[in-house]
Protein backbone atom coordinates (compact mmCIF):
# COMPACT_ATOMS: atom_id res chain seq x y z
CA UNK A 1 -40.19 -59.16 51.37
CA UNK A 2 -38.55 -61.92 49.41
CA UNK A 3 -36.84 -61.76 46.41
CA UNK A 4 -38.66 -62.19 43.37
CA UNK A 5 -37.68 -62.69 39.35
CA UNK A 6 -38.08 -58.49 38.19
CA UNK A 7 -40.79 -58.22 35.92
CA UNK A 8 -40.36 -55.54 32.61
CA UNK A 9 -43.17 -55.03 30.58
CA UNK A 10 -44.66 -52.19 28.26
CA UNK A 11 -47.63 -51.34 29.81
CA UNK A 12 -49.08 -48.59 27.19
CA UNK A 13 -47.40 -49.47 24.10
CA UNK A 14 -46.61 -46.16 21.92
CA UNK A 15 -49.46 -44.16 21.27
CA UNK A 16 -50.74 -40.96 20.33
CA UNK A 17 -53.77 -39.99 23.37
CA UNK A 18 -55.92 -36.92 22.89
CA UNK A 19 -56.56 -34.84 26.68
CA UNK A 20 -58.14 -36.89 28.95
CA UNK A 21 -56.75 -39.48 31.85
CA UNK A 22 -55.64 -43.33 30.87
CA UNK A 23 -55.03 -46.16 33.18
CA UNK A 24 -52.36 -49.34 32.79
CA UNK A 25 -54.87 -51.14 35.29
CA UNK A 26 -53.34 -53.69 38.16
CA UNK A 27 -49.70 -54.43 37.51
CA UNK A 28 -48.88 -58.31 37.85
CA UNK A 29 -47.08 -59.00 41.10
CA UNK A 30 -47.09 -55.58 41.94
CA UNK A 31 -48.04 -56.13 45.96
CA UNK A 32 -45.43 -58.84 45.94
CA UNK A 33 -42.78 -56.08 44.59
CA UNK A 34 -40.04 -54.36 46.80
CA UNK A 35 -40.46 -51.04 44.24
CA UNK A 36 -42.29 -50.49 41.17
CA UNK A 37 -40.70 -48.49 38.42
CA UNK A 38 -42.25 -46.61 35.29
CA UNK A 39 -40.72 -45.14 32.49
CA UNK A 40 -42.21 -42.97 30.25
CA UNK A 41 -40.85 -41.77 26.69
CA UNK A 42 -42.24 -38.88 24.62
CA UNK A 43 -41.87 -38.50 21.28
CA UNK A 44 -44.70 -35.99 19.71
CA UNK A 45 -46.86 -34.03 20.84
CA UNK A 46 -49.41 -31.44 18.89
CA UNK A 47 -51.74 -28.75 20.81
CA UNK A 48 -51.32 -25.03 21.34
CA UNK A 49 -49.79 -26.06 24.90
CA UNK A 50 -49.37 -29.69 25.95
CA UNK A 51 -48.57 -31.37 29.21
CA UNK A 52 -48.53 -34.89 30.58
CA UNK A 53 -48.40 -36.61 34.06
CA UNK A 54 -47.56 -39.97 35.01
CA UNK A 55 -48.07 -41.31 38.63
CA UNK A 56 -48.22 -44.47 40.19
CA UNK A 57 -51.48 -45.53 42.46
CA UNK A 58 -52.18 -48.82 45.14
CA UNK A 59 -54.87 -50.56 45.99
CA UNK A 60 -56.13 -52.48 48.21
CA UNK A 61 -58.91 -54.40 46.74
CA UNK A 62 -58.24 -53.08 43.11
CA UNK A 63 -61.41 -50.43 42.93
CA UNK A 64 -60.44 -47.57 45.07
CA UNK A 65 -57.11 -45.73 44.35
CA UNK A 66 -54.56 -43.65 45.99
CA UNK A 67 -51.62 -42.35 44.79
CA UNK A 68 -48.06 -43.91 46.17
CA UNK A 69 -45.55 -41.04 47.91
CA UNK A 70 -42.91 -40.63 45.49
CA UNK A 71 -44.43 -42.12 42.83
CA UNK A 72 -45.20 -39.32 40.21
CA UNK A 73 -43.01 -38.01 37.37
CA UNK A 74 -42.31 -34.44 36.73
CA UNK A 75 -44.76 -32.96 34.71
CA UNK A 76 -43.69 -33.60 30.36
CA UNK A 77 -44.26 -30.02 28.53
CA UNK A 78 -41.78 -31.12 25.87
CA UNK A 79 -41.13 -34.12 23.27
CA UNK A 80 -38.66 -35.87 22.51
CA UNK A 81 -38.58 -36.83 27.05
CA UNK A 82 -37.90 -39.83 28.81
CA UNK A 83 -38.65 -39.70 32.75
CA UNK A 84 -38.75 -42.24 35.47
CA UNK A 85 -40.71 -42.59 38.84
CA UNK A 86 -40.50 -45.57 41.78
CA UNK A 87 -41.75 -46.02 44.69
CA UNK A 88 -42.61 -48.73 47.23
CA UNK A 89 -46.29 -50.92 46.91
CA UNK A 90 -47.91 -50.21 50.08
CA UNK A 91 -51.16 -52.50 48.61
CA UNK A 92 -51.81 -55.87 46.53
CA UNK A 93 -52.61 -53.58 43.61
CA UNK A 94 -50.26 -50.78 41.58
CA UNK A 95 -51.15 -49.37 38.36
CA UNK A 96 -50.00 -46.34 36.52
CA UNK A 97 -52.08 -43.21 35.22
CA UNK A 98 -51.03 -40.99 32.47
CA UNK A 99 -53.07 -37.96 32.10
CA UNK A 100 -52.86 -35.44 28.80
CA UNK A 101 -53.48 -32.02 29.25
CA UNK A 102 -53.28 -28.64 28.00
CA UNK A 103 -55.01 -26.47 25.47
CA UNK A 104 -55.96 -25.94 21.43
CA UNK A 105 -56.36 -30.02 21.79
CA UNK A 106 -53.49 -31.47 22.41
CA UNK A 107 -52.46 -34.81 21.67
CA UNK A 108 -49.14 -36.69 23.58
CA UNK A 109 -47.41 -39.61 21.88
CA UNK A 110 -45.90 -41.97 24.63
CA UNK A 111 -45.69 -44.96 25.78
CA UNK A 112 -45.26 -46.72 29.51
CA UNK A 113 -43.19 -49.23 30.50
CA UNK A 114 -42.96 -50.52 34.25
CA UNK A 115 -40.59 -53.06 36.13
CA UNK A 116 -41.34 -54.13 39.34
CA UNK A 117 -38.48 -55.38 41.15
């Protein structure tokens, strides 16, 4: 691949979720990228037990999604957590999927920031 200006960007700015799954959509210039990086910070979290997951998915057409090798972090349980993931694009399309779990409703404040280099 050629090289390419890196693109930063906060793709979920701060934000307190609720349990459930939440998608960045298509990263710009993501099938054009050598690696794609996310970084996710966590600072609060509520719930009798609280987890969160953050992966990175391709595409090839932009509607059906797989997850990329090597692109997950380990699973947040704590606050006050920053964690990174990268991996190769094998597609046109990346995005990034942060999922909040756990029980007596838990709530995650985080945000998402990728660069695709």
């Amino acid at each position: 691949m050629g090289m390419h200006q890196p693109l930063a960007d906060m793709v979920m700015p701060i934000q307190t979720q609720a349990a459930g799954t939440y998608s960045t959509g298509p990263l710009v210039e993501a099938g054009n990228a050598n690696w794609v990086v996310v970084y996710v910070n966590v600072s609060a979290a509520t719930g009798t037990t609280h987890t969160l997951d953050v992966k990175l998915q391709s595409s090839n057409d932009g509607s059906v999604w797989a997850d990329l090798p090597g692109g997950a972090i380990t699973q947040i349980t704590g606050t006050a957590n920053t964690a990174i993931a990268a991996a190769p694009p094998n597609d046109d399309y990346v995005q990034a999927v942060a999922t909040v779990g756990g029980t007596g409703s838990p709530t995650v404040t985080f945000s998402l920031g990728a660069l695709i280099i």
